[in-house]
PDB file of N, CA and C in Angstrom:
ATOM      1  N   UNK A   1       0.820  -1.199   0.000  1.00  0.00           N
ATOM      2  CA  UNK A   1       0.000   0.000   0.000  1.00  0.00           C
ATOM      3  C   UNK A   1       0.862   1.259   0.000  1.00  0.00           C
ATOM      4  N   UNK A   2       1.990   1.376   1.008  1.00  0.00           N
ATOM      5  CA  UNK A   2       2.338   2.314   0.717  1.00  0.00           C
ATOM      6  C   UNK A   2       3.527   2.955  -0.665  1.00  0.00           C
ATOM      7  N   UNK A   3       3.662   1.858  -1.086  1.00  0.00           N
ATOM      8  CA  UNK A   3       4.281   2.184  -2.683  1.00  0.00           C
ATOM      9  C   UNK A   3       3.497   2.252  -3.937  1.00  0.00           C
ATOM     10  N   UNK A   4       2.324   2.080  -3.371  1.00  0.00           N
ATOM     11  CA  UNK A   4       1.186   2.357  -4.716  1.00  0.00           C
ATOM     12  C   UNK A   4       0.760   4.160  -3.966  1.00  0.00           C
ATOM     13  N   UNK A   5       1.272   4.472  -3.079  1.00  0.00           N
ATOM     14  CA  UNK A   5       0.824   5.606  -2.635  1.00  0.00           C
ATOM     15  C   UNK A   5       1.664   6.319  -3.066  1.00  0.00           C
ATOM     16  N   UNK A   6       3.446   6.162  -2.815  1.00  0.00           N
ATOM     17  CA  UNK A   6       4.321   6.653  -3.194  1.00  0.00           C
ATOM     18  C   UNK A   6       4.214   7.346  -4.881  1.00  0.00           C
ATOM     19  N   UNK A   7       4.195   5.720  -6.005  1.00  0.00           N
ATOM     20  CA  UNK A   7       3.834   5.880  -6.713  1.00  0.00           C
ATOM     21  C   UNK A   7       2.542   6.967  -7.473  1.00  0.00           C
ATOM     22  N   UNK A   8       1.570   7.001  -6.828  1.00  0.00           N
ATOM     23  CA  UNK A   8       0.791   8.051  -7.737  1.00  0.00           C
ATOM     24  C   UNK A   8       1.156   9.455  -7.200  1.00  0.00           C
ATOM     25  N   UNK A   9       1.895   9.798  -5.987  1.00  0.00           N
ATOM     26  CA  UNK A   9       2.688  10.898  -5.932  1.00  0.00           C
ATOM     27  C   UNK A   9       3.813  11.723  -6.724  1.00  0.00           C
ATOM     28  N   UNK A  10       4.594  10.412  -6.753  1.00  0.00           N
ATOM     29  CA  UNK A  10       5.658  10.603  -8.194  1.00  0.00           C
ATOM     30  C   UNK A  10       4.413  11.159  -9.284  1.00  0.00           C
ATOM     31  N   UNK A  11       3.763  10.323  -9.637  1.00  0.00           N
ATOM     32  CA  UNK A  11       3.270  10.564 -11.061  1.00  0.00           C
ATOM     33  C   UNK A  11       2.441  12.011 -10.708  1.00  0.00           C
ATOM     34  N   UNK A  12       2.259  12.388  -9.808  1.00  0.00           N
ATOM     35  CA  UNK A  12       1.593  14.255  -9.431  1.00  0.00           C
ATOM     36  C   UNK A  12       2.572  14.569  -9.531  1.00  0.00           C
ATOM     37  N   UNK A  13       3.577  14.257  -9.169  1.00  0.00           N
ATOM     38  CA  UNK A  13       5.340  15.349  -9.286  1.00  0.00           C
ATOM     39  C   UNK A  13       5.276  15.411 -10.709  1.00  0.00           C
ATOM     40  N   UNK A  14       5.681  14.541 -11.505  1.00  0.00           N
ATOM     41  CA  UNK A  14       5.878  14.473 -12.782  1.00  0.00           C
ATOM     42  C   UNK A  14       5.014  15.171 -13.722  1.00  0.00           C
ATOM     43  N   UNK A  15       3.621  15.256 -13.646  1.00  0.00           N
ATOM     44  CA  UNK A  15       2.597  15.867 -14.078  1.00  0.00           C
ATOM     45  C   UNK A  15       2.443  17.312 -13.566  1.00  0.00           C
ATOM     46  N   UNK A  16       2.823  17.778 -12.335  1.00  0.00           N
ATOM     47  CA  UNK A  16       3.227  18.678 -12.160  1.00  0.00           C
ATOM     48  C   UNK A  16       4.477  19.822 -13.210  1.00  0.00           C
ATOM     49  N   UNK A  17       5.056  19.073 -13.053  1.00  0.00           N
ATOM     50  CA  UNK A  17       6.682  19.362 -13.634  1.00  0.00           C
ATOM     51  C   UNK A  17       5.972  19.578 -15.325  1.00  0.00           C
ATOM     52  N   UNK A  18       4.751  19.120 -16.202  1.00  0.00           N
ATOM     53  CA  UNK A  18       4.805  19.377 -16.822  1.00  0.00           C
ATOM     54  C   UNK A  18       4.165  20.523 -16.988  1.00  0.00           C
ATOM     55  N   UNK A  19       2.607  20.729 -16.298  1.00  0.00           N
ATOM     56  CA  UNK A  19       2.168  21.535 -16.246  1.00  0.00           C
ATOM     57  C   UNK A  19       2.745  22.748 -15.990  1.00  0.00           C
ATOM     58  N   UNK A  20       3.512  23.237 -15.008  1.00  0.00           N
ATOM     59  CA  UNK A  20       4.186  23.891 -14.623  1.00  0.00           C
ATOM     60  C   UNK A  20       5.106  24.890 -16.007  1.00  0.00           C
ATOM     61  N   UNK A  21       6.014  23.282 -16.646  1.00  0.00           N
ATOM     62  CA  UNK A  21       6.731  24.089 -17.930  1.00  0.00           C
ATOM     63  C   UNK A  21       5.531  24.887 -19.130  1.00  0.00           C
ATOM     64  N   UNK A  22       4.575  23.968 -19.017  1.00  0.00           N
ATOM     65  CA  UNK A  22       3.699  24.612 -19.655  1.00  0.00           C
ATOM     66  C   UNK A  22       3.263  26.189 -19.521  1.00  0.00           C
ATOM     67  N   UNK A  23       2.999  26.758 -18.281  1.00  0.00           N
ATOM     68  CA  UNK A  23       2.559  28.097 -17.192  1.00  0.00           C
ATOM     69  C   UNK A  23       3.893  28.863 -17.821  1.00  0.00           C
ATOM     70  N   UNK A  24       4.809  28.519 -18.159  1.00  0.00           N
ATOM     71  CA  UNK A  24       6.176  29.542 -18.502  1.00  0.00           C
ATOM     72  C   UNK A  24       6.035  29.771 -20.144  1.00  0.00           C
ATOM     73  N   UNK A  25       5.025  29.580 -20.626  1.00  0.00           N
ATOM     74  CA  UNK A  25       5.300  30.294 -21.801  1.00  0.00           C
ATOM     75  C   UNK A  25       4.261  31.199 -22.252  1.00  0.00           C
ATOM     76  N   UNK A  26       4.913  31.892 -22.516  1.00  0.00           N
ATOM     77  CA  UNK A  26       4.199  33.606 -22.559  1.00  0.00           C
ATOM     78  C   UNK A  26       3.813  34.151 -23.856  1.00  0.00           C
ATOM     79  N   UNK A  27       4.296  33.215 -25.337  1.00  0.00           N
ATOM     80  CA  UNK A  27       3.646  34.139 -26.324  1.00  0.00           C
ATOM     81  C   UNK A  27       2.827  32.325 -26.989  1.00  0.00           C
ATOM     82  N   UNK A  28       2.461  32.830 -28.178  1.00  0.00           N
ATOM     83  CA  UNK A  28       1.659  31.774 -28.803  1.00  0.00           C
ATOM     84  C   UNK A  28       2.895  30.754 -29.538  1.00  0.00           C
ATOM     85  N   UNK A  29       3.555  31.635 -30.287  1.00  0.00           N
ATOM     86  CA  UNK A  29       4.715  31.155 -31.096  1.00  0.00           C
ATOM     87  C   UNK A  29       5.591  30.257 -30.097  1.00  0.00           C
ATOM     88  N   UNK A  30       5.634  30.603 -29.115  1.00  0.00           N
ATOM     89  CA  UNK A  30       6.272  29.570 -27.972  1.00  0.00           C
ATOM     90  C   UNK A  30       5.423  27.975 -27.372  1.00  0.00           C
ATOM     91  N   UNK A  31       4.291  28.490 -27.264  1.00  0.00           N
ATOM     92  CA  UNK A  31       3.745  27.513 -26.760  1.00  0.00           C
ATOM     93  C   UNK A  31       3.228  26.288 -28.356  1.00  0.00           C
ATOM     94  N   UNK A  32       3.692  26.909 -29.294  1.00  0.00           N
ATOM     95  CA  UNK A  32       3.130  25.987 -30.682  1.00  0.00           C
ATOM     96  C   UNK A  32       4.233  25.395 -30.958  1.00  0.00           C
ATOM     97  N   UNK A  33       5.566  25.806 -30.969  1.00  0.00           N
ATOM     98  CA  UNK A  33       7.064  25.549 -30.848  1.00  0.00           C
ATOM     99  C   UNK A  33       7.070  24.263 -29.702  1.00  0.00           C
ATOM    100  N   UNK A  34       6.486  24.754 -28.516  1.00  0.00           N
ATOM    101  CA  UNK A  34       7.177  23.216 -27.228  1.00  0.00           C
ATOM    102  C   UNK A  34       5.960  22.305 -27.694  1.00  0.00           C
ATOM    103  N   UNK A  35       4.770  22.742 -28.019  1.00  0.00           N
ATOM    104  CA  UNK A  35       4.019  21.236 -28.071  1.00  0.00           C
ATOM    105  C   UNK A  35       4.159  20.434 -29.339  1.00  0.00           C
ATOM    106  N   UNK A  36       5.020  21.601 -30.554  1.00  0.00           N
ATOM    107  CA  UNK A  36       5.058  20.553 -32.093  1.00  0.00           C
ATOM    108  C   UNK A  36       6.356  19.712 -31.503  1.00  0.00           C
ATOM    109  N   UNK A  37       6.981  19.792 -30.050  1.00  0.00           N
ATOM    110  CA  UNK A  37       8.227  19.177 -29.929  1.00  0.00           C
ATOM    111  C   UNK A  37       7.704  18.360 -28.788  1.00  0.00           C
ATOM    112  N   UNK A  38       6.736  18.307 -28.374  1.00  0.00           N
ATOM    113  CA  UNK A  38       6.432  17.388 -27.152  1.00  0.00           C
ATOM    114  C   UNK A  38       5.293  16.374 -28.073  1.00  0.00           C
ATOM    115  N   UNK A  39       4.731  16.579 -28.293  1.00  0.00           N
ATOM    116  CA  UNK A  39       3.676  15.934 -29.107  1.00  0.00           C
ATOM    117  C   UNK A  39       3.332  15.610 -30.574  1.00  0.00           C
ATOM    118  N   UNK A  40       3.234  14.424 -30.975  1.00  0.00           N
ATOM    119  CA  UNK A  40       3.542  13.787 -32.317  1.00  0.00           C
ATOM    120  C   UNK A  40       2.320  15.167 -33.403  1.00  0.00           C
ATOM    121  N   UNK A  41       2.357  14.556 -34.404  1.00  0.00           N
ATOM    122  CA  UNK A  41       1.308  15.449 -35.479  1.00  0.00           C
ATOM    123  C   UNK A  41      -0.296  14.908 -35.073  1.00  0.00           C
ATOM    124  N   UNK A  42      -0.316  13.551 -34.764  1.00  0.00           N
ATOM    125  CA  UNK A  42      -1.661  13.102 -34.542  1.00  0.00           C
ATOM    126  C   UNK A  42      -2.131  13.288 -33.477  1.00  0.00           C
ATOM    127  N   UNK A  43      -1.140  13.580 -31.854  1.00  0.00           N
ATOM    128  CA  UNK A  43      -2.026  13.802 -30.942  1.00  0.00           C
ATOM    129  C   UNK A  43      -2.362  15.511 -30.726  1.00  0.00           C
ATOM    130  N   UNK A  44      -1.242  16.367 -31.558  1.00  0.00           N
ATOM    131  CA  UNK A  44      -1.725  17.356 -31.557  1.00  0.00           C
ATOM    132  C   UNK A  44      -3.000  17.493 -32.552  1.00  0.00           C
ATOM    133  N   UNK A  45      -2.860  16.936 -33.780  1.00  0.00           N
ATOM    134  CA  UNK A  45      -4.720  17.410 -34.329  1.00  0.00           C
ATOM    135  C   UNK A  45      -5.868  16.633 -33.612  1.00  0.00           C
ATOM    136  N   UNK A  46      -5.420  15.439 -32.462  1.00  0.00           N
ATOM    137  CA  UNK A  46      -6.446  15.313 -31.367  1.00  0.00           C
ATOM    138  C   UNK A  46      -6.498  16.310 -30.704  1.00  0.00           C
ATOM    139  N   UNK A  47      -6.168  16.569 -30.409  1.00  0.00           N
ATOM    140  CA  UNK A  47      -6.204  18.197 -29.249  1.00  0.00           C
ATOM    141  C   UNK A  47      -6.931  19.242 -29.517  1.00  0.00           C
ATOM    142  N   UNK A  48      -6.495  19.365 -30.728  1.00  0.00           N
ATOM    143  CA  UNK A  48      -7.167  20.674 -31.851  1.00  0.00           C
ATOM    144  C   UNK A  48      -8.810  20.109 -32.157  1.00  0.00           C
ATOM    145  N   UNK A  49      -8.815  19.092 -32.667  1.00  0.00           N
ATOM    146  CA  UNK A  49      -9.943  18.840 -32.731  1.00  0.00           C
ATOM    147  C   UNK A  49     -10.482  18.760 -31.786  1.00  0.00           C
ATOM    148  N   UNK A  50     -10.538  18.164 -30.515  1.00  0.00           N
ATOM    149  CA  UNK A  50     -11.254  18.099 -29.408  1.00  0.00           C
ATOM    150  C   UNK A  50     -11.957  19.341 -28.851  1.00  0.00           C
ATOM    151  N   UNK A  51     -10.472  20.004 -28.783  1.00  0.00           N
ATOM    152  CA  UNK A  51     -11.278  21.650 -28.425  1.00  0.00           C
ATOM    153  C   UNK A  51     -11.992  22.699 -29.437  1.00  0.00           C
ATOM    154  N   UNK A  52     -12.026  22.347 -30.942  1.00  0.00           N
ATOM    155  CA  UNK A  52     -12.960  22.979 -31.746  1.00  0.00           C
ATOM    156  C   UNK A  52     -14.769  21.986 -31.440  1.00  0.00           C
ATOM    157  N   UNK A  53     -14.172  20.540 -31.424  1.00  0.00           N
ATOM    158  CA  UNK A  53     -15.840  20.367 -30.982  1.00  0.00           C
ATOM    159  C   UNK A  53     -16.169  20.880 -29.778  1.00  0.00           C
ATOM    160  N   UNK A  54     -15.576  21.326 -28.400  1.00  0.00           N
ATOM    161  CA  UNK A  54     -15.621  21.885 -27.687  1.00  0.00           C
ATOM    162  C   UNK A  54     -16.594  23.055 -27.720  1.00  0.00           C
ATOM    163  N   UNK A  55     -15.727  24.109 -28.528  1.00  0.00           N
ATOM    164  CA  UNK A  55     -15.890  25.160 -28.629  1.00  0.00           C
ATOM    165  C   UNK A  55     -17.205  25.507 -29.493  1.00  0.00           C
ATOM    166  N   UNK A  56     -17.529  24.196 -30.845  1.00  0.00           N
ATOM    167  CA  UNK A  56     -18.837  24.254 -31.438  1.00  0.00           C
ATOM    168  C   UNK A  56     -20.500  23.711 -30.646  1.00  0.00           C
ATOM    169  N   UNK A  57     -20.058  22.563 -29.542  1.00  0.00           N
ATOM    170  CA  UNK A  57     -20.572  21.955 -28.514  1.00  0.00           C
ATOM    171  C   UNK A  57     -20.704  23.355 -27.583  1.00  0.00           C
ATOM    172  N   UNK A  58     -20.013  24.080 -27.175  1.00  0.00           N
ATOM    173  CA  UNK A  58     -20.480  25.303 -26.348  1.00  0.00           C
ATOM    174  C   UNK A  58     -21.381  26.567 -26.890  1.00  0.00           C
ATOM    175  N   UNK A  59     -20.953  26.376 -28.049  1.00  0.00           N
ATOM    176  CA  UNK A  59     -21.844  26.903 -28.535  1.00  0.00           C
ATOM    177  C   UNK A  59     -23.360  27.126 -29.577  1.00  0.00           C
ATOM    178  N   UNK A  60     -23.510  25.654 -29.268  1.00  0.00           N
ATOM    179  CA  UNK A  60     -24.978  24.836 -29.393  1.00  0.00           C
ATOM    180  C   UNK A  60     -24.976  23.936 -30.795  1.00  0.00           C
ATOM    181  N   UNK A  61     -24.142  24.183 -31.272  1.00  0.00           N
ATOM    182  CA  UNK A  61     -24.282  23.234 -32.825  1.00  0.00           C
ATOM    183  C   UNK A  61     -24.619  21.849 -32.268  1.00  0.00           C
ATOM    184  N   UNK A  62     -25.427  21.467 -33.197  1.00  0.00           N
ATOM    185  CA  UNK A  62     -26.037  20.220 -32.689  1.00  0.00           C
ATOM    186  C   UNK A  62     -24.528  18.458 -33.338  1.00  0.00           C
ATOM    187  N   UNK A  63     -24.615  17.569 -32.818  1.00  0.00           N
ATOM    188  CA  UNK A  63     -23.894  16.704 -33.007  1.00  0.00           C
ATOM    189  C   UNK A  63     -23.517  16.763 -34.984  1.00  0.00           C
ATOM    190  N   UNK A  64     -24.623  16.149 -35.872  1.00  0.00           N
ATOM    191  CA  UNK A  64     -24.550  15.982 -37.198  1.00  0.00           C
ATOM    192  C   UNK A  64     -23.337  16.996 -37.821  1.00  0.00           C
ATOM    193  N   UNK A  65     -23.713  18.280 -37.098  1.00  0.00           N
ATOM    194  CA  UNK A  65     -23.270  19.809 -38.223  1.00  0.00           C
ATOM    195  C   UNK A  65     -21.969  19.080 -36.993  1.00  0.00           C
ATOM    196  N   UNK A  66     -21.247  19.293 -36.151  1.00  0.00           N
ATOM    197  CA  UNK A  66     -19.814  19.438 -35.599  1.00  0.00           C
ATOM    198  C   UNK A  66     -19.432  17.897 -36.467  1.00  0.00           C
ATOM    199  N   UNK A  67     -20.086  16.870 -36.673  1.00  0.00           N
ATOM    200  CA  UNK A  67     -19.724  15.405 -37.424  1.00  0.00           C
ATOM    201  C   UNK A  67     -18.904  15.813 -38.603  1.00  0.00           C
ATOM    202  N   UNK A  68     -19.926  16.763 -39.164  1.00  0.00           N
ATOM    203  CA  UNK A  68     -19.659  17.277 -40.685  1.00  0.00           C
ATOM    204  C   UNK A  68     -18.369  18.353 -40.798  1.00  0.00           C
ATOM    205  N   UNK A  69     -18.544  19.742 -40.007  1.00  0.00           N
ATOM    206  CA  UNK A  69     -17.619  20.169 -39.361  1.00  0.00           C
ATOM    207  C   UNK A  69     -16.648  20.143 -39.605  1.00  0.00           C
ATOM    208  N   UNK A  70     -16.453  18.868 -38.736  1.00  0.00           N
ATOM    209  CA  UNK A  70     -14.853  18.685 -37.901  1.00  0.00           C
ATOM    210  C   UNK A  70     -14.427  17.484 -38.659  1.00  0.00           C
ATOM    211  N   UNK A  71     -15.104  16.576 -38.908  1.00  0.00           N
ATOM    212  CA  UNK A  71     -14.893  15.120 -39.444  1.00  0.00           C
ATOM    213  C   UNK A  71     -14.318  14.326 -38.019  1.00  0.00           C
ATOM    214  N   UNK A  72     -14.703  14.799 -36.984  1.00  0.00           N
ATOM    215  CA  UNK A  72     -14.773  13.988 -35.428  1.00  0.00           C
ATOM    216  C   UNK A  72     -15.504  13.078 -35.754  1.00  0.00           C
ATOM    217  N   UNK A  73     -15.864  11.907 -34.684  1.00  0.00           N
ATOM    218  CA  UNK A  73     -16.556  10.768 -35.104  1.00  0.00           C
ATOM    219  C   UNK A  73     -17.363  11.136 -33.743  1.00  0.00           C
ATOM    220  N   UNK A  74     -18.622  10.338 -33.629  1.00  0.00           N
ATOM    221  CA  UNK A  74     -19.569  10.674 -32.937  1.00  0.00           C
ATOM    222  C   UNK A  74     -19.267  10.554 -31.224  1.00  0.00           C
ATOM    223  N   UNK A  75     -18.012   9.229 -31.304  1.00  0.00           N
ATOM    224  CA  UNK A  75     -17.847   9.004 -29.585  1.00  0.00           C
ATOM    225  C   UNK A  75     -17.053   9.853 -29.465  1.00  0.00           C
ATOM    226  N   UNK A  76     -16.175  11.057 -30.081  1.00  0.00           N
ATOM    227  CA  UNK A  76     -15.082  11.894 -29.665  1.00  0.00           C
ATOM    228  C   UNK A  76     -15.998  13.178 -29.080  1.00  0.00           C
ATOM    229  N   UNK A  77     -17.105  13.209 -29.914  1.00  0.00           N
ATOM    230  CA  UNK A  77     -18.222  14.554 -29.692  1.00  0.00           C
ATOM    231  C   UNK A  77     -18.861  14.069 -28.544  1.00  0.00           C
ATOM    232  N   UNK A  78     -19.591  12.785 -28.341  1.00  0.00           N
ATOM    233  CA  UNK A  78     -19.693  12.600 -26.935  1.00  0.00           C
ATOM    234  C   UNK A  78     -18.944  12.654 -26.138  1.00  0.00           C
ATOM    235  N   UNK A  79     -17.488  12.333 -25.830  1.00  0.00           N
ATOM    236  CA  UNK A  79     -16.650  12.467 -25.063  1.00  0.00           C
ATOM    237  C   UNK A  79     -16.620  13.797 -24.586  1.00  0.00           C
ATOM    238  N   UNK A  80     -16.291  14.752 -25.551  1.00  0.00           N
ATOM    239  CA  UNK A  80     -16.068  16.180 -25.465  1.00  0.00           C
ATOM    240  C   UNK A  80     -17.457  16.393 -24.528  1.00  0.00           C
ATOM    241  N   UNK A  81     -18.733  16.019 -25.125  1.00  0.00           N
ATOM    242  CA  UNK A  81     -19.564  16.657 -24.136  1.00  0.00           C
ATOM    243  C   UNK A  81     -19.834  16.393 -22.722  1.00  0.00           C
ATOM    244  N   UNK A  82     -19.549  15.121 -22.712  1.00  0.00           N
ATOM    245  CA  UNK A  82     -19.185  14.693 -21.403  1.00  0.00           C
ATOM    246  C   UNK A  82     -18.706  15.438 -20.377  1.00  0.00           C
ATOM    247  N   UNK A  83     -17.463  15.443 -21.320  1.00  0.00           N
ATOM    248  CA  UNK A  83     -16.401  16.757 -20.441  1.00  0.00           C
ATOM    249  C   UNK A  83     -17.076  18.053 -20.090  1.00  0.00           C
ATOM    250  N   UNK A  84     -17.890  18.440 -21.069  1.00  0.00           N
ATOM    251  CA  UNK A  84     -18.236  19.744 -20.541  1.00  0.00           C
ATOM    252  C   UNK A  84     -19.219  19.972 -19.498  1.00  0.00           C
ATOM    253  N   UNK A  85     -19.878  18.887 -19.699  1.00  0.00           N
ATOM    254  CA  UNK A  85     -21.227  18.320 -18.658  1.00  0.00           C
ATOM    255  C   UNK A  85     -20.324  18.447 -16.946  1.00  0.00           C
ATOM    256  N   UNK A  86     -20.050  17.337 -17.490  1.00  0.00           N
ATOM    257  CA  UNK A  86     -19.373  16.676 -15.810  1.00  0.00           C
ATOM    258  C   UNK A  86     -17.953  16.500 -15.603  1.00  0.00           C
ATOM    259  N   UNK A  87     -17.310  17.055 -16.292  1.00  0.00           N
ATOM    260  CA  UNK A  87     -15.575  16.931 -16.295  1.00  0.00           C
ATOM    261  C   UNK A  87     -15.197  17.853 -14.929  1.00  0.00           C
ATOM    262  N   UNK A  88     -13.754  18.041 -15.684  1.00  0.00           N
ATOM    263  CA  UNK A  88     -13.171  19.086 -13.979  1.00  0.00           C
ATOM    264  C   UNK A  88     -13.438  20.460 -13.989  1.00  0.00           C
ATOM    265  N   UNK A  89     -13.927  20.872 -15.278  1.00  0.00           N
ATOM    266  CA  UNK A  89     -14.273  22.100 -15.459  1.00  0.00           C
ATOM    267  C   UNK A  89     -13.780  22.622 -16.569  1.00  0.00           C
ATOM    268  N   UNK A  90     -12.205  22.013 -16.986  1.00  0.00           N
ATOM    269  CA  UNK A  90     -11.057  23.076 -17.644  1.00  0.00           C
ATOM    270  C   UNK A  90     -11.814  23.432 -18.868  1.00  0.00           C
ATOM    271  N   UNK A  91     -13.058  22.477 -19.847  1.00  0.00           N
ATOM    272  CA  UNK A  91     -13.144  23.086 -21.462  1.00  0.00           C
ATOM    273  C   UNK A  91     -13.847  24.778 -20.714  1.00  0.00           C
ATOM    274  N   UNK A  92     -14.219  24.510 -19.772  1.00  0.00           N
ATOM    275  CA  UNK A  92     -15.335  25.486 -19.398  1.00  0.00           C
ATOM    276  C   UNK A  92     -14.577  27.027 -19.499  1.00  0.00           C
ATOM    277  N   UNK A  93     -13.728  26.599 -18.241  1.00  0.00           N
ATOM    278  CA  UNK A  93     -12.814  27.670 -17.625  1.00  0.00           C
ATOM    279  C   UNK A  93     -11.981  28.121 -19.024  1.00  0.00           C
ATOM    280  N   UNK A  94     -11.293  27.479 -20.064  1.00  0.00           N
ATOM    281  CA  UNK A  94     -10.585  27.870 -21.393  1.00  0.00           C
ATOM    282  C   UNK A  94     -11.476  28.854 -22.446  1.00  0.00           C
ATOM    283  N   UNK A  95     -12.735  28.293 -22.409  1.00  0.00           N
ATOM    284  CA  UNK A  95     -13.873  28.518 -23.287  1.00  0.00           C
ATOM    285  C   UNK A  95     -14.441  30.036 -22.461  1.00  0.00           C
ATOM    286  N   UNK A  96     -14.520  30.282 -21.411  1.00  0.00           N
ATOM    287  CA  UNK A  96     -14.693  31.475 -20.935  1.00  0.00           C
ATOM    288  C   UNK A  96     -13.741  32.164 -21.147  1.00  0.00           C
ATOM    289  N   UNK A  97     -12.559  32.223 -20.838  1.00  0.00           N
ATOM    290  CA  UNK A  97     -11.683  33.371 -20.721  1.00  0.00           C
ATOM    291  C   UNK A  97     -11.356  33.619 -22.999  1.00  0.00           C
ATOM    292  N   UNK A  98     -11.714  32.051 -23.047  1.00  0.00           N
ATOM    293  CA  UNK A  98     -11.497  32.695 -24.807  1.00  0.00           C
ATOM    294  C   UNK A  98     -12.476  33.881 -25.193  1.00  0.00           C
ATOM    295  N   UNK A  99     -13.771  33.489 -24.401  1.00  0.00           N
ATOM    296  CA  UNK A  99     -14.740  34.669 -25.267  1.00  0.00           C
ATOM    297  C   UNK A  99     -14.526  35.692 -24.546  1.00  0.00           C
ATOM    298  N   UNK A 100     -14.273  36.129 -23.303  1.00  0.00           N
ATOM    299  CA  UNK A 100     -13.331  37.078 -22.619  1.00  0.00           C
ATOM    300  C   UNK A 100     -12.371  37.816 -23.335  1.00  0.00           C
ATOM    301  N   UNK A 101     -11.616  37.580 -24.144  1.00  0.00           N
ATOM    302  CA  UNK A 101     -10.370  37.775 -25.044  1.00  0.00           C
ATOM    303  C   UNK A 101     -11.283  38.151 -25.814  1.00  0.00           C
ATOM    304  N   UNK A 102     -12.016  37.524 -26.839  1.00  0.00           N
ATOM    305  CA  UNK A 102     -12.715  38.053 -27.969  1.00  0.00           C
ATOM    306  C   UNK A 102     -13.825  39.369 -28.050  1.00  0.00           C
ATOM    307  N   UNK A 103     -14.134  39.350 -26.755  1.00  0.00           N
ATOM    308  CA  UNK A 103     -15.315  40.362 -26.447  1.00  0.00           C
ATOM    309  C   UNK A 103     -14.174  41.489 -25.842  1.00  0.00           C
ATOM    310  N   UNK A 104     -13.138  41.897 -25.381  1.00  0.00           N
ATOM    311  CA  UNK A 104     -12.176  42.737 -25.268  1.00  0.00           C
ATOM    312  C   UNK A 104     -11.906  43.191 -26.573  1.00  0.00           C
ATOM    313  N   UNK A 105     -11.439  42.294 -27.492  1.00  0.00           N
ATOM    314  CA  UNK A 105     -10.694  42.462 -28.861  1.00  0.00           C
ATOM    315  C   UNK A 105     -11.735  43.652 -29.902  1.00  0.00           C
ATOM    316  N   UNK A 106     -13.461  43.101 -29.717  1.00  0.00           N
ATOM    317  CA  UNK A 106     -14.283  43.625 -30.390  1.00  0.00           C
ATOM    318  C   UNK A 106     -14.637  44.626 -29.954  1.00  0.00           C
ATOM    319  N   UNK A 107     -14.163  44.948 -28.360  1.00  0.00           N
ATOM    320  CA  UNK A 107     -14.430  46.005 -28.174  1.00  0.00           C
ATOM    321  C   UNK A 107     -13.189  47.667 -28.757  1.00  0.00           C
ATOM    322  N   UNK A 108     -12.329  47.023 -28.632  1.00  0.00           N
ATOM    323  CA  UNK A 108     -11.155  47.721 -28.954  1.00  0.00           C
ATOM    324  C   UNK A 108     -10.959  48.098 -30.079  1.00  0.00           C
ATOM    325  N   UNK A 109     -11.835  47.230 -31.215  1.00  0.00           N
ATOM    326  CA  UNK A 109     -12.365  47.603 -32.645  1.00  0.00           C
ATOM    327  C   UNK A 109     -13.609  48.367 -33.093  1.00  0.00           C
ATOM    328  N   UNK A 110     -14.212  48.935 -32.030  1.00  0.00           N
ATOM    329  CA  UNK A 110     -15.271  49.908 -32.655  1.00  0.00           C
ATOM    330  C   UNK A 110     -14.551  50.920 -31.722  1.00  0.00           C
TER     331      UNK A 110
END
């Protein structure tokens, strides 16, 4: 017991340690730079895709049109909604501060 305890501690250190490097980068060009070097081509257009059905899922498109869309398959769009339903929060918390950013931006343009 107590090395299966040890163990998922390490793995919070470690997950830590990434998150963390993640929090240190400050422009876009940086953060597209460490993840085309941390992450293959396919799990980054998982990513991308996930958070555009996200982002079409938040904002009411029904399943068929994000199918068509995105070319996601139907259990990735459930998944995603899942997440937004009952997850830890994060599409939520990302998806707010994005339209936050955008509703600043539009304002700064009239």
């Amino acid at each position: 017991m107590v090395r299966a305890a040890k163990s998922k501690i390490a793995k919070k250190e470690k997950s830590d340690l990434l998150y963390q490097a993640i929090l240190t980068l400050e422009t876009e060009e940086e953060c597209y730079h460490f993840f085309q070097d941390l992450c293959t081509i396919s799990e980054l257009r998982s990513m991308e895709q996930r958070y555009e059905v996200a982002t079409l899922l938040n904002d009411g498109m029904i399943y068929n049109d994000i199918l068509e869309k995105t070319g996601a398959s139907s259990a990735t769009i459930s998944r995603v909604n899942r997440s937004l339903i009952n997850g830890a929060g994060g599409y939520e918390s990302v998806l707010e501060k994005m339209q936050e950013k955008k509703e600043k931006k539009e304002k700064k343009e009239q």
